[in-house]
N, C-alpha and C. Protein backbone atom coordinates (compact mmCIF):
# COMPACT_ATOMS: atom_id res chain seq x y z
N UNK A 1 14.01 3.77 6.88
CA UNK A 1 13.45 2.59 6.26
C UNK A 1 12.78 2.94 4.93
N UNK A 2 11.67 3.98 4.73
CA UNK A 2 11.63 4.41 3.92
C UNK A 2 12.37 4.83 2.70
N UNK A 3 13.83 5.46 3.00
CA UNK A 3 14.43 5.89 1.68
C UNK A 3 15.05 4.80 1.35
N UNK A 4 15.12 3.04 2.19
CA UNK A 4 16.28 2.44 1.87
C UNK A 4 15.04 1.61 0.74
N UNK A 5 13.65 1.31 1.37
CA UNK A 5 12.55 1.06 0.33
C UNK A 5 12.53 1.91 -1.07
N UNK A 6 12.35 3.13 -0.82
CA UNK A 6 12.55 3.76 -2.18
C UNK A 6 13.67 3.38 -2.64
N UNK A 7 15.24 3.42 -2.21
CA UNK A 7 16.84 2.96 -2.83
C UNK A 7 16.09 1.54 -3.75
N UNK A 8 15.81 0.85 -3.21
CA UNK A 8 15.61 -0.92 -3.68
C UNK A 8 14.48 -0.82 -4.86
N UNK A 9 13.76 0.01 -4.28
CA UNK A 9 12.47 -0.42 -5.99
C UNK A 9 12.72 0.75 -6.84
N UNK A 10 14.09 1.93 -6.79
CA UNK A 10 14.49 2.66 -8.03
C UNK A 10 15.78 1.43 -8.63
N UNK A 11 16.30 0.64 -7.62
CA UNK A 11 17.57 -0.11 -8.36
C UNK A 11 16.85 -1.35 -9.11
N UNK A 12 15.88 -1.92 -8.63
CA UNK A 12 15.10 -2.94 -9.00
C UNK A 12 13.92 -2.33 -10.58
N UNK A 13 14.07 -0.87 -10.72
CA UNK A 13 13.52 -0.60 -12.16
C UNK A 13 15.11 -0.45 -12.79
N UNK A 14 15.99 0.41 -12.11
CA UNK A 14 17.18 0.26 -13.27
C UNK A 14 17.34 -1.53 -13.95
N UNK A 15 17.57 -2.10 -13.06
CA UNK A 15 17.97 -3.40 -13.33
C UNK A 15 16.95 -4.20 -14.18
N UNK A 16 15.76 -3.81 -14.29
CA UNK A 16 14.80 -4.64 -15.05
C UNK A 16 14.64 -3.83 -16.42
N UNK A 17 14.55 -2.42 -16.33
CA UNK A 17 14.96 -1.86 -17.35
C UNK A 17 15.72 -2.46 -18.59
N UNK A 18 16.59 -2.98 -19.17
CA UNK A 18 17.53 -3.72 -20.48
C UNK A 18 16.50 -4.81 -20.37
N UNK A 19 16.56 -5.51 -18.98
CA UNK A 19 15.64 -6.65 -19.62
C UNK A 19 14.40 -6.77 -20.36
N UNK A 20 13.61 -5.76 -19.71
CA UNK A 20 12.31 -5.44 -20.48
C UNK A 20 12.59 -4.91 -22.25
N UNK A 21 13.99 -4.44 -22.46
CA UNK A 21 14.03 -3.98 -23.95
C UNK A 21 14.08 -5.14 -24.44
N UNK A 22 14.54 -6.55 -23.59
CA UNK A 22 15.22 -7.11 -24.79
C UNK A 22 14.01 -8.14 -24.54
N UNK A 23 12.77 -8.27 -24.06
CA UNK A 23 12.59 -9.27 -24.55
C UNK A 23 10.51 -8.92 -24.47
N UNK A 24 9.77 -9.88 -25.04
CA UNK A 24 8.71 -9.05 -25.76
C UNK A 24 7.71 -8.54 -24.44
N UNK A 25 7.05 -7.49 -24.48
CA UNK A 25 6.12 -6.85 -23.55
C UNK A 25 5.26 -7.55 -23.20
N UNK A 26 5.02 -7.88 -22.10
CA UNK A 26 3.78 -8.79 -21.22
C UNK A 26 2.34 -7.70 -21.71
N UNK A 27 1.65 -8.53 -21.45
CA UNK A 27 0.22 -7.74 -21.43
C UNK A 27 -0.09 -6.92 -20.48
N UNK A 28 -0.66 -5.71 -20.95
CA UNK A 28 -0.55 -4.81 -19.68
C UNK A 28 -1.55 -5.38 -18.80
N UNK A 29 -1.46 -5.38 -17.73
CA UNK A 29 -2.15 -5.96 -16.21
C UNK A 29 -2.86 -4.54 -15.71
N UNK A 30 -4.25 -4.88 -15.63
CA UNK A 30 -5.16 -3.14 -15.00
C UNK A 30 -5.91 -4.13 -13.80
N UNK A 31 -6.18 -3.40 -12.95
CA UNK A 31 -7.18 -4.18 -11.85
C UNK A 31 -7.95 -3.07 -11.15
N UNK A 32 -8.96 -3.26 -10.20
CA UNK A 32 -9.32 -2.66 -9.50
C UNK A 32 -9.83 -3.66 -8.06
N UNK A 33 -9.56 -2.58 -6.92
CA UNK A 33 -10.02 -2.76 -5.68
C UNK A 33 -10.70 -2.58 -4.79
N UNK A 34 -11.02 -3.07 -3.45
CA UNK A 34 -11.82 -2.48 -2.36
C UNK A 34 -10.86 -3.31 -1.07
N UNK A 35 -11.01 -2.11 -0.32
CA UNK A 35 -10.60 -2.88 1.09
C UNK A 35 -11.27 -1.86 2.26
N UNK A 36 -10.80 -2.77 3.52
CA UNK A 36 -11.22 -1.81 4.60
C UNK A 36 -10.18 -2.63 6.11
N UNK A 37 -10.42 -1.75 7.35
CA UNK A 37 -9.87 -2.01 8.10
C UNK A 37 -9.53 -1.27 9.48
N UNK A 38 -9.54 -1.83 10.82
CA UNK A 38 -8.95 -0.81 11.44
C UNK A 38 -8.02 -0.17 11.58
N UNK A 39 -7.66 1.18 12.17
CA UNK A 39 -6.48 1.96 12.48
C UNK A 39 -6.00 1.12 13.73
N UNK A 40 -4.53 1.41 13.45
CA UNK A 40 -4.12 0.79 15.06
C UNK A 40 -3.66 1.88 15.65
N UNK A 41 -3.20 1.35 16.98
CA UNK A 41 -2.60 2.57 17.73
C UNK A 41 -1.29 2.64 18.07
N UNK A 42 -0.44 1.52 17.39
CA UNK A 42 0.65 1.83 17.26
C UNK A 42 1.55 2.04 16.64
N UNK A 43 2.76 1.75 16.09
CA UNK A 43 3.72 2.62 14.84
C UNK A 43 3.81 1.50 13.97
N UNK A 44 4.44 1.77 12.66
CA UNK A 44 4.27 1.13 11.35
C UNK A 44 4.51 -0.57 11.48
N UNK A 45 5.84 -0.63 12.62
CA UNK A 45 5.92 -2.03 12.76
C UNK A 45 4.92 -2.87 13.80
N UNK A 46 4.12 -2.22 14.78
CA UNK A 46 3.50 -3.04 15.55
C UNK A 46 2.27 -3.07 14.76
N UNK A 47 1.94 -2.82 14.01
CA UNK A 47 0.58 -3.28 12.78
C UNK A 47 0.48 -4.36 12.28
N UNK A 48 1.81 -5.16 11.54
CA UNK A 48 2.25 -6.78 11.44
C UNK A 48 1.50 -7.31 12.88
N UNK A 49 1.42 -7.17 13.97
CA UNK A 49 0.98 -7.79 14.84
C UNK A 49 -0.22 -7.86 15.03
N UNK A 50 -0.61 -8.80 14.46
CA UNK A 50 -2.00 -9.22 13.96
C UNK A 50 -3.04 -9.25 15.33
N UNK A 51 -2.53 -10.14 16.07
CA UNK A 51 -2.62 -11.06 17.34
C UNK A 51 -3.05 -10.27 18.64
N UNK A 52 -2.39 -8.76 18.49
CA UNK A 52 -2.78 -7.86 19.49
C UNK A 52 -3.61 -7.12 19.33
N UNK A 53 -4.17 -6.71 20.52
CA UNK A 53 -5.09 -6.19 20.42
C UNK A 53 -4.87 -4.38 21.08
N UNK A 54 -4.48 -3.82 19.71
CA UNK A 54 -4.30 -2.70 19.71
C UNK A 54 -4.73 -1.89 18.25
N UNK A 55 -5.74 -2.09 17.96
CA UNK A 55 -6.67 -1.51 17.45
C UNK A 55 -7.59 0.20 17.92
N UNK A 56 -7.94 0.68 16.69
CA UNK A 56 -8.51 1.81 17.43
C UNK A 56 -10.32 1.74 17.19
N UNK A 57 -10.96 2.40 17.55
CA UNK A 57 -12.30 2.35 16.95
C UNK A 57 -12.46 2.91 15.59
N UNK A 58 -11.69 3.81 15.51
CA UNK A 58 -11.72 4.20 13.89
C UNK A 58 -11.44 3.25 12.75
N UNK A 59 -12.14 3.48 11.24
CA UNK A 59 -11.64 2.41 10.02
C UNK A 59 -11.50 3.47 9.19
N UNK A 60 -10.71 2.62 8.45
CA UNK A 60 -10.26 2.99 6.73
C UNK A 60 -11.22 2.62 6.17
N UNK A 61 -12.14 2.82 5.08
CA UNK A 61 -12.66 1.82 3.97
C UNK A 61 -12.00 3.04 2.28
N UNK A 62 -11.54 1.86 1.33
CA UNK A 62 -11.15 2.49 0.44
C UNK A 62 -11.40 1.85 -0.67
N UNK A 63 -10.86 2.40 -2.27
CA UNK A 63 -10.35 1.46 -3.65
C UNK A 63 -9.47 2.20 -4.01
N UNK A 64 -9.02 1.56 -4.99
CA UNK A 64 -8.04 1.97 -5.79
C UNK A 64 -7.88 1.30 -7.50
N UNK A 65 -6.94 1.67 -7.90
CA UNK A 65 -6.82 1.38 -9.04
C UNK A 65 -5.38 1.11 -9.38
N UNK A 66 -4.90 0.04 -10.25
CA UNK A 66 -3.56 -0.31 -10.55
C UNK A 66 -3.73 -0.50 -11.83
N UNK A 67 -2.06 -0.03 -12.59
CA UNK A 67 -2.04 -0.66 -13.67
C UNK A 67 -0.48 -0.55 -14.28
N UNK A 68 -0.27 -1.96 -14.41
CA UNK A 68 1.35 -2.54 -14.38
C UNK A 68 1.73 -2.15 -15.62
N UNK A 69 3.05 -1.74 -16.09
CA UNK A 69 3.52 -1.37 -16.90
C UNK A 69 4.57 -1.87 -17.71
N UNK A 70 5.62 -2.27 -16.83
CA UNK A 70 6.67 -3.19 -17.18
C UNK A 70 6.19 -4.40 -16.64
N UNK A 71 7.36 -5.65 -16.94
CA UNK A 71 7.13 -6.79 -16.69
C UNK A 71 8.45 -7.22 -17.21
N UNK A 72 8.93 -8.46 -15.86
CA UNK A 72 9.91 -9.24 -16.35
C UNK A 72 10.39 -10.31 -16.00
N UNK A 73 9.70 -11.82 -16.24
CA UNK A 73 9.56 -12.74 -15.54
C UNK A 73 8.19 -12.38 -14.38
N UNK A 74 8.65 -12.47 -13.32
CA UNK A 74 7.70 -12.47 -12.25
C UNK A 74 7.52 -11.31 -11.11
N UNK A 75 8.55 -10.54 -12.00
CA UNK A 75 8.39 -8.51 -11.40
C UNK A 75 7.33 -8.48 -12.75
N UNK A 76 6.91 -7.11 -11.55
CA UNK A 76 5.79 -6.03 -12.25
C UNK A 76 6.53 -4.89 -11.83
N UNK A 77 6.30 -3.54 -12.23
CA UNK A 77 6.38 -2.38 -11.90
C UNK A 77 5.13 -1.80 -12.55
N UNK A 78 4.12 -1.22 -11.41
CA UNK A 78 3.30 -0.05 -12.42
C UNK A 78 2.83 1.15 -11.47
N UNK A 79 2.24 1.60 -11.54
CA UNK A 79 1.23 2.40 -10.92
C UNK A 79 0.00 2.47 -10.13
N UNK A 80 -0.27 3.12 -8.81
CA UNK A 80 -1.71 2.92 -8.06
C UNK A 80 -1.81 3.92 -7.90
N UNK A 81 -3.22 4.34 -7.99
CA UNK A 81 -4.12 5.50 -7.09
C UNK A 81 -5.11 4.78 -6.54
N UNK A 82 -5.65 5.70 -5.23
CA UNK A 82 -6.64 5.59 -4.74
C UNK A 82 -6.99 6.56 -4.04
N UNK A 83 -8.30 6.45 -3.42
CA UNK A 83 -9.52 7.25 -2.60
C UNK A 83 -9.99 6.47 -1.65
N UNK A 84 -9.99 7.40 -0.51
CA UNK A 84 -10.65 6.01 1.09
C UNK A 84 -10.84 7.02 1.98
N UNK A 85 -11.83 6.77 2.83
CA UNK A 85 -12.72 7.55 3.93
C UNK A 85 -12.16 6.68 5.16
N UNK A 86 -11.54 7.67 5.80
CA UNK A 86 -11.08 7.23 7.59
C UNK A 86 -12.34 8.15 8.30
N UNK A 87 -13.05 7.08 8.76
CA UNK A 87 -14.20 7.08 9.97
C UNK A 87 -14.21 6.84 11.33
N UNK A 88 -14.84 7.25 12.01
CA UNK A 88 -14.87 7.33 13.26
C UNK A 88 -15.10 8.77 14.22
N UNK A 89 -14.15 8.73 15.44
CA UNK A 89 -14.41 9.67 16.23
C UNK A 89 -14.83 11.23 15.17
N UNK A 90 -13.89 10.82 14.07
CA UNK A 90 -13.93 12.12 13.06
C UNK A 90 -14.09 11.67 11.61
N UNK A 91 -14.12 12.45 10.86
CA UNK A 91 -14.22 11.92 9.52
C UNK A 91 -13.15 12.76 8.67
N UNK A 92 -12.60 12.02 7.72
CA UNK A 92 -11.32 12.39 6.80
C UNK A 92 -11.73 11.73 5.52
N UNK A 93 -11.13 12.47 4.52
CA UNK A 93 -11.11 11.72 3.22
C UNK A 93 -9.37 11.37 3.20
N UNK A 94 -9.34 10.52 2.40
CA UNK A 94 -7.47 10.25 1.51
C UNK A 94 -7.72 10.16 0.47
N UNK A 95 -6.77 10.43 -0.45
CA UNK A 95 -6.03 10.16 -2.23
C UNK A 95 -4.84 9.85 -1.73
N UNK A 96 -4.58 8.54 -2.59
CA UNK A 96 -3.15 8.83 -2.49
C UNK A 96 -2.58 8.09 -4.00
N UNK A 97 -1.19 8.38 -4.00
CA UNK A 97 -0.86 7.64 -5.65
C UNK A 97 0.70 7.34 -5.70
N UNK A 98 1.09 6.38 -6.16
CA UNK A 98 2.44 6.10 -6.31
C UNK A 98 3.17 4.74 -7.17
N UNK A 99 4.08 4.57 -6.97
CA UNK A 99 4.38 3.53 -7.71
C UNK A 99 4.62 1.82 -6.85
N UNK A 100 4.07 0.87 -7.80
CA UNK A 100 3.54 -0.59 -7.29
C UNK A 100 4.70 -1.57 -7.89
N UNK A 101 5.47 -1.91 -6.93
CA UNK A 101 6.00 -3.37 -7.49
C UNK A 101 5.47 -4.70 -7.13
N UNK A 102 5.61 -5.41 -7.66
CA UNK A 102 4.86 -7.03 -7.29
C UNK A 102 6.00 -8.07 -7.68
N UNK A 103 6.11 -9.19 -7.28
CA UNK A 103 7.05 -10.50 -7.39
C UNK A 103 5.58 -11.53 -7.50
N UNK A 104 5.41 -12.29 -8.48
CA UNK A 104 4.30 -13.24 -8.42
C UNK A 104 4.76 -15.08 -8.89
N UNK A 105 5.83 -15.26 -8.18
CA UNK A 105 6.41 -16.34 -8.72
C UNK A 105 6.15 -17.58 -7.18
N UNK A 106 5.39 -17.05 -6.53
CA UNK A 106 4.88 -18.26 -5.36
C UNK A 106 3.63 -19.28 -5.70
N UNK A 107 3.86 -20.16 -5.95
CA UNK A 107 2.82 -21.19 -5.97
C UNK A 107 2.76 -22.33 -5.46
N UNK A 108 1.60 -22.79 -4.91
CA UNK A 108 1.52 -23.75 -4.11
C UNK A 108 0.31 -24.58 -4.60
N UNK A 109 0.44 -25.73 -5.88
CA UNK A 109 -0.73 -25.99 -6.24
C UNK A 109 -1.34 -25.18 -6.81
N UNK A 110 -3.05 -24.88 -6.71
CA UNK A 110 -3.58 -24.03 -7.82
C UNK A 110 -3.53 -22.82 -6.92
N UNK A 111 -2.80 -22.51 -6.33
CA UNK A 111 -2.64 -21.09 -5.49
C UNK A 111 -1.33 -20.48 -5.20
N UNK A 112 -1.71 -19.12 -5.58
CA UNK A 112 -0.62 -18.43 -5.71
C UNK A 112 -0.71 -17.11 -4.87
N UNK A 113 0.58 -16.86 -4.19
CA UNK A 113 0.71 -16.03 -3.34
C UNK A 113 1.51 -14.68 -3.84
N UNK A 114 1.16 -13.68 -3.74
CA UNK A 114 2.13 -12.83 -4.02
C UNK A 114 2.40 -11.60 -3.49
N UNK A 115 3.70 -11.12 -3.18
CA UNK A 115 3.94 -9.88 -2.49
C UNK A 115 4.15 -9.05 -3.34
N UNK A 116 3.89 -7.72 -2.64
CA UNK A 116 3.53 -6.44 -3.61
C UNK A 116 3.90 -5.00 -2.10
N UNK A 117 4.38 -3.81 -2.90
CA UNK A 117 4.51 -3.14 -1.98
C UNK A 117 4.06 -1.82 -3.03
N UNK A 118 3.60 -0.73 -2.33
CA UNK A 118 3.02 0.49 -2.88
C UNK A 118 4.07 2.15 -2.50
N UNK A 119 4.59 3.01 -2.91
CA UNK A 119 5.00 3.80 -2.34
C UNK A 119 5.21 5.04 -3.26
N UNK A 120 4.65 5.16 -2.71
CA UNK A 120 4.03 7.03 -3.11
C UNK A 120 3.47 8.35 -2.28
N UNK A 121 2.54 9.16 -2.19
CA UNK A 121 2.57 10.29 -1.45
C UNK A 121 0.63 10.02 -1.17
N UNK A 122 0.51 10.59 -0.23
CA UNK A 122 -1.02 10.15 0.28
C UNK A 122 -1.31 11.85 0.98
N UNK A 123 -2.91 12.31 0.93
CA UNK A 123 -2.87 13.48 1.46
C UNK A 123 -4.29 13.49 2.10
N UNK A 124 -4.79 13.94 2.78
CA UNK A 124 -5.91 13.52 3.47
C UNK A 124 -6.44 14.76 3.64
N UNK A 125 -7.68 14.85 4.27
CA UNK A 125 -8.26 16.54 4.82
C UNK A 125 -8.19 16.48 6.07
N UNK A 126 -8.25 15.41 7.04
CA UNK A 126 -8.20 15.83 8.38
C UNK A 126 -7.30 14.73 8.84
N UNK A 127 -6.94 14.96 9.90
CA UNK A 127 -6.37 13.33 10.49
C UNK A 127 -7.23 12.97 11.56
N UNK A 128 -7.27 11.45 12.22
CA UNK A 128 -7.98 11.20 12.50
C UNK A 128 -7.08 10.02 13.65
N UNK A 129 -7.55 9.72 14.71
CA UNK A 129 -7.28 8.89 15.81
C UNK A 129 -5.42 9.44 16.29
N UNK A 130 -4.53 8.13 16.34
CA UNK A 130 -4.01 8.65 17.11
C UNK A 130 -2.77 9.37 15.95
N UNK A 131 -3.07 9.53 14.95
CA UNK A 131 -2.47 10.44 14.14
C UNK A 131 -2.99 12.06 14.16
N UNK A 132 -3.74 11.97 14.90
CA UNK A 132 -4.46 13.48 15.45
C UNK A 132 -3.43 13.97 16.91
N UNK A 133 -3.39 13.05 17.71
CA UNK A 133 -2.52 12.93 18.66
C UNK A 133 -1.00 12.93 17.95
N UNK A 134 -0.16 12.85 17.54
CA UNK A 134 0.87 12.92 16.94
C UNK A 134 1.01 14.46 16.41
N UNK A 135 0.10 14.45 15.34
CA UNK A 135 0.32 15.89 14.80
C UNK A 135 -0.26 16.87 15.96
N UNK A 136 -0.64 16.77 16.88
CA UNK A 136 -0.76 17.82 17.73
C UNK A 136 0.67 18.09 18.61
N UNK A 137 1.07 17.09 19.04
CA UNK A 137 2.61 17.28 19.50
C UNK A 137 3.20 17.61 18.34
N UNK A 138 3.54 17.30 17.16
CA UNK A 138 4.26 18.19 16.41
C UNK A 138 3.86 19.30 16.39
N UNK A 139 2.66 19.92 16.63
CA UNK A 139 2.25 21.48 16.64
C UNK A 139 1.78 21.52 15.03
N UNK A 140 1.68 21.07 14.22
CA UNK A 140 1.37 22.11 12.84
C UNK A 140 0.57 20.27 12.49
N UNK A 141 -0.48 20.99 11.61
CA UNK A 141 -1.17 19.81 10.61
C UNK A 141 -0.19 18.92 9.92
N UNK A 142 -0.48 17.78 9.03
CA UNK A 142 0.34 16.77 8.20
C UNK A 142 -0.15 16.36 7.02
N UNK A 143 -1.05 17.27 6.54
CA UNK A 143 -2.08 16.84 5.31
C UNK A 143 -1.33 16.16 4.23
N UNK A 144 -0.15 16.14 3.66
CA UNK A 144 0.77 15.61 2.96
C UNK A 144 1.50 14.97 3.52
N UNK A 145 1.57 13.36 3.17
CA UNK A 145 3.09 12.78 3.91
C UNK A 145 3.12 11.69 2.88
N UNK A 146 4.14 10.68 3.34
CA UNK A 146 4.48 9.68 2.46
C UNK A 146 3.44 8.47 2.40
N UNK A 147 3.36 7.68 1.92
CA UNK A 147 2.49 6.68 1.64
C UNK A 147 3.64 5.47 1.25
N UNK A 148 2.76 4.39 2.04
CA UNK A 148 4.08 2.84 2.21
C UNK A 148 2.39 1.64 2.34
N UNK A 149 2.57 1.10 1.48
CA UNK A 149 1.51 -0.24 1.97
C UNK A 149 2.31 -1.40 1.06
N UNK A 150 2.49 -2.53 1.92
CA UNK A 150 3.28 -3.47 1.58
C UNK A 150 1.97 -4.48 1.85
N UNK A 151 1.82 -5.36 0.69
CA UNK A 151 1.06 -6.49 0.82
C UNK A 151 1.04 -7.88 0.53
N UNK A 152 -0.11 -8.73 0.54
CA UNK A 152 0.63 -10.17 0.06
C UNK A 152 -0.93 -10.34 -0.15
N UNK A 153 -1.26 -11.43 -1.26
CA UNK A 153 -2.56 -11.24 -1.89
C UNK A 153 -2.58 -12.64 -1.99
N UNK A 154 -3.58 -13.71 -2.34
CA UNK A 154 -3.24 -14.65 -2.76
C UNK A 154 -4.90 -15.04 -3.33
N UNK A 155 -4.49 -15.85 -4.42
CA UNK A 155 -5.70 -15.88 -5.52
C UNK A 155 -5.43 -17.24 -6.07
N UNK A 156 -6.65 -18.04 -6.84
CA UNK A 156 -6.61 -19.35 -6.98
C UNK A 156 -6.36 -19.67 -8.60
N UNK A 157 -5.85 -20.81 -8.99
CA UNK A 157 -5.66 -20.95 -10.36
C UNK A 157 -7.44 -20.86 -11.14
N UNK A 158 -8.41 -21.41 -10.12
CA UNK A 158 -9.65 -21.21 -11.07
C UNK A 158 -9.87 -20.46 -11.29
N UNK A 159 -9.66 -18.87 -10.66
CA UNK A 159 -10.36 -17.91 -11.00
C UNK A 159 -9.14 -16.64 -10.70
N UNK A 160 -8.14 -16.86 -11.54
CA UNK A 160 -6.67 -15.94 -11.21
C UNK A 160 -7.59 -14.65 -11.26
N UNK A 161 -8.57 -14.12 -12.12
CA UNK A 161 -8.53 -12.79 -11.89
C UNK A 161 -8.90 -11.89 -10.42
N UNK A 162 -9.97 -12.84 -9.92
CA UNK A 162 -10.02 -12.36 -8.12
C UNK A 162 -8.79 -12.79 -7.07
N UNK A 163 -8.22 -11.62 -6.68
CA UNK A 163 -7.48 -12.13 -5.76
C UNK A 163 -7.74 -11.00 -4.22
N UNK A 164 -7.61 -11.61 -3.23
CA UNK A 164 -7.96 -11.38 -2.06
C UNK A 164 -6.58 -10.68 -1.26
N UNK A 165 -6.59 -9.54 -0.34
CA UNK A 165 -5.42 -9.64 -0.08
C UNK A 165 -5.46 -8.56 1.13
N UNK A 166 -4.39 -8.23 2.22
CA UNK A 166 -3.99 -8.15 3.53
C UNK A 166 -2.55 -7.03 3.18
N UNK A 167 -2.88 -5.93 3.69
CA UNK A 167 -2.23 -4.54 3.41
C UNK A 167 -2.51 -3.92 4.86
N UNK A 168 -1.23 -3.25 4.93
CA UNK A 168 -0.41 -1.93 6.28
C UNK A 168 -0.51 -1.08 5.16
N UNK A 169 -1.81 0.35 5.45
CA UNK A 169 -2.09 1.71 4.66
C UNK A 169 -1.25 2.36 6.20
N UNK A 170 0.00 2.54 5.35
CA UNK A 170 0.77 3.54 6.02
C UNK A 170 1.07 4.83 5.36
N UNK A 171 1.30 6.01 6.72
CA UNK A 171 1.27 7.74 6.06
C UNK A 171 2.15 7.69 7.01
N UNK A 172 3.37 8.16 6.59
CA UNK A 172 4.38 9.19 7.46
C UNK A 172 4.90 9.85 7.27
N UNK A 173 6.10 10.74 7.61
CA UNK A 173 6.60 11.96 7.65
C UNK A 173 7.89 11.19 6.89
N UNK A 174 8.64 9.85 6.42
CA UNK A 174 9.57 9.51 5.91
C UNK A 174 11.10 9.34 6.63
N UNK A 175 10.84 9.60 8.20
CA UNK A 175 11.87 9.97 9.01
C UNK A 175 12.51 11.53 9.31
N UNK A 176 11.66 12.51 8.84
CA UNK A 176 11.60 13.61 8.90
C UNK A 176 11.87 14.11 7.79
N UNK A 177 11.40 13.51 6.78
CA UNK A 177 12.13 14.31 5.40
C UNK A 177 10.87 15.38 5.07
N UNK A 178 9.81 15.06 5.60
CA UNK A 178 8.44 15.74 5.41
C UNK A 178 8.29 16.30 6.64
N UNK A 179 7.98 15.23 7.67
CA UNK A 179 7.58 15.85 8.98
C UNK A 179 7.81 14.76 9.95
N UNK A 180 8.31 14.76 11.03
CA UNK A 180 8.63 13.70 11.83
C UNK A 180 7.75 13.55 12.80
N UNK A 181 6.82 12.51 11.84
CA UNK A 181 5.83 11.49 12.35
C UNK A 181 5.54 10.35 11.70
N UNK A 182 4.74 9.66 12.61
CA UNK A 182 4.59 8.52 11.90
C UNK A 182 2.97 8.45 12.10
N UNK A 183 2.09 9.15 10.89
CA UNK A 183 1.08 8.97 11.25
C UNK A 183 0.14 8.02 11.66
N UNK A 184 -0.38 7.51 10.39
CA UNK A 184 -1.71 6.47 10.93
C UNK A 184 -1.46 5.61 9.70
N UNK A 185 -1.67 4.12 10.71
CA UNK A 185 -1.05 2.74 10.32
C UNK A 185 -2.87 1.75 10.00
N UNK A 186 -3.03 1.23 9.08
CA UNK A 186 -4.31 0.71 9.31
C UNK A 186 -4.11 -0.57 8.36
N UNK A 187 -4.65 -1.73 9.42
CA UNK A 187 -4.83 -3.06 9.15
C UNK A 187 -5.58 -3.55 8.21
N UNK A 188 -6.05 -3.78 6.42
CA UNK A 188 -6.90 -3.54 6.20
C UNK A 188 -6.95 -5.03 5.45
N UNK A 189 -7.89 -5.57 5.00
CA UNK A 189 -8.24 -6.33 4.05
C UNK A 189 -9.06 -6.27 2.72
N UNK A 190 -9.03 -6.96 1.72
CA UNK A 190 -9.24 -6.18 0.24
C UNK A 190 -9.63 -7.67 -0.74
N UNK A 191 -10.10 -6.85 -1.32
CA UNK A 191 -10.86 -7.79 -3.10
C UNK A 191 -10.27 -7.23 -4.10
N UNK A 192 -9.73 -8.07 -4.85
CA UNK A 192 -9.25 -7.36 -6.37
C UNK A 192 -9.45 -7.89 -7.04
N UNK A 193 -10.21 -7.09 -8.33
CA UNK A 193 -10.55 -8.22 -10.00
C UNK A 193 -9.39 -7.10 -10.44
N UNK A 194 -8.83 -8.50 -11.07
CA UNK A 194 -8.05 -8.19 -12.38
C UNK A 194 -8.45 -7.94 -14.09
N UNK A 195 -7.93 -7.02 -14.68
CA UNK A 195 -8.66 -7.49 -16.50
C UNK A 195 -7.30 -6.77 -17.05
């Protein structure tokens, strides 16, 4: 799933690529964030499942930073980093950094919805809940793995620069291209000013 995500947002910069030559540069878009959230305890897809209750006691709290580069119509392509503390039974730091696409062409009235996905490499100092459990059956640590957070944000015409938004901070092994696991999946919610 991962490499077919990476396949789609390297064909989705080829393809926007000419367009962006030919027609004039959007303003560059910078923002910053905060979010937080629990870890769940199960794998990347049972996290969408809002409704259950499979949560861990451990949280994420994090920010980050974006800043879009291209633009074409209602794609973005740019860049995120961030920094976030996984708490609980144990304590861990993360960085992680990679590249951000966005589609922002949903509106409904003075509100607008938009999906966005993140994918890049994330590295932590310890692991923590049941990604501790995982990398112990693999036998060796996972301090490096992939990074996947797919989101959907939605923000109001009065005040476009705050927008609010609902992200899966996923770390895994990529299907074994790193390490075959699927670490730690966390439910999180977030604030973003734009400038």
């Amino acid at each position: 799933m991962l490499k077919r995500i990476s396949q789609v947002l390297i064909l989705c910069t080829i393809a926007a690529a000419p367009a962006v030559a030919e027609t004039p540069k959007v303003d560059l878009d910078e923002n910053i964030f905060v979010m937080g959230g629990p870890f769940a305890t199960g794998y990347f897809g049972d996290t969408f499942l809002f409704w259950q209750d499979h949560y861990e006691s451990n949280f994420f709290v994090g920010a980050g930073y974006q800043r879009f580069l291209y633009g074409y119509g209602s794609f973005q392509l740019g860049v995120e980093a961030g920094l976030g503390l996984r708490l609980g039974s144990r304590s861990s730091a993360e960085i992680w950094g990679g590249a951000v696409a966005r589609l922002t062409e949903f509106s409904f009235g003075d509100i607008t919805v938009t999906p966005a996905i993140t994918f890049g490499l994330s590295a932590v100092t310890d692991t923590i809940g049941i990604e501790t459990e995982r990398a112990d059956r693999l036998g060796r640590g996972v301090p490096i793995l992939y990074y996947l957070a797919p989101e959907v944000s939605v923000s109001h015409a009065s005040h476009p620069e705050w927008e609010a938004f609902g992200r899966i901070q996923h770390r895994s092994g990529g299907f074994g291209t790193i390490a075959d696991i699927d670490g730690s999946n966390a439910a999180v919610l977030g604030l973003r000013y734009k400038f």
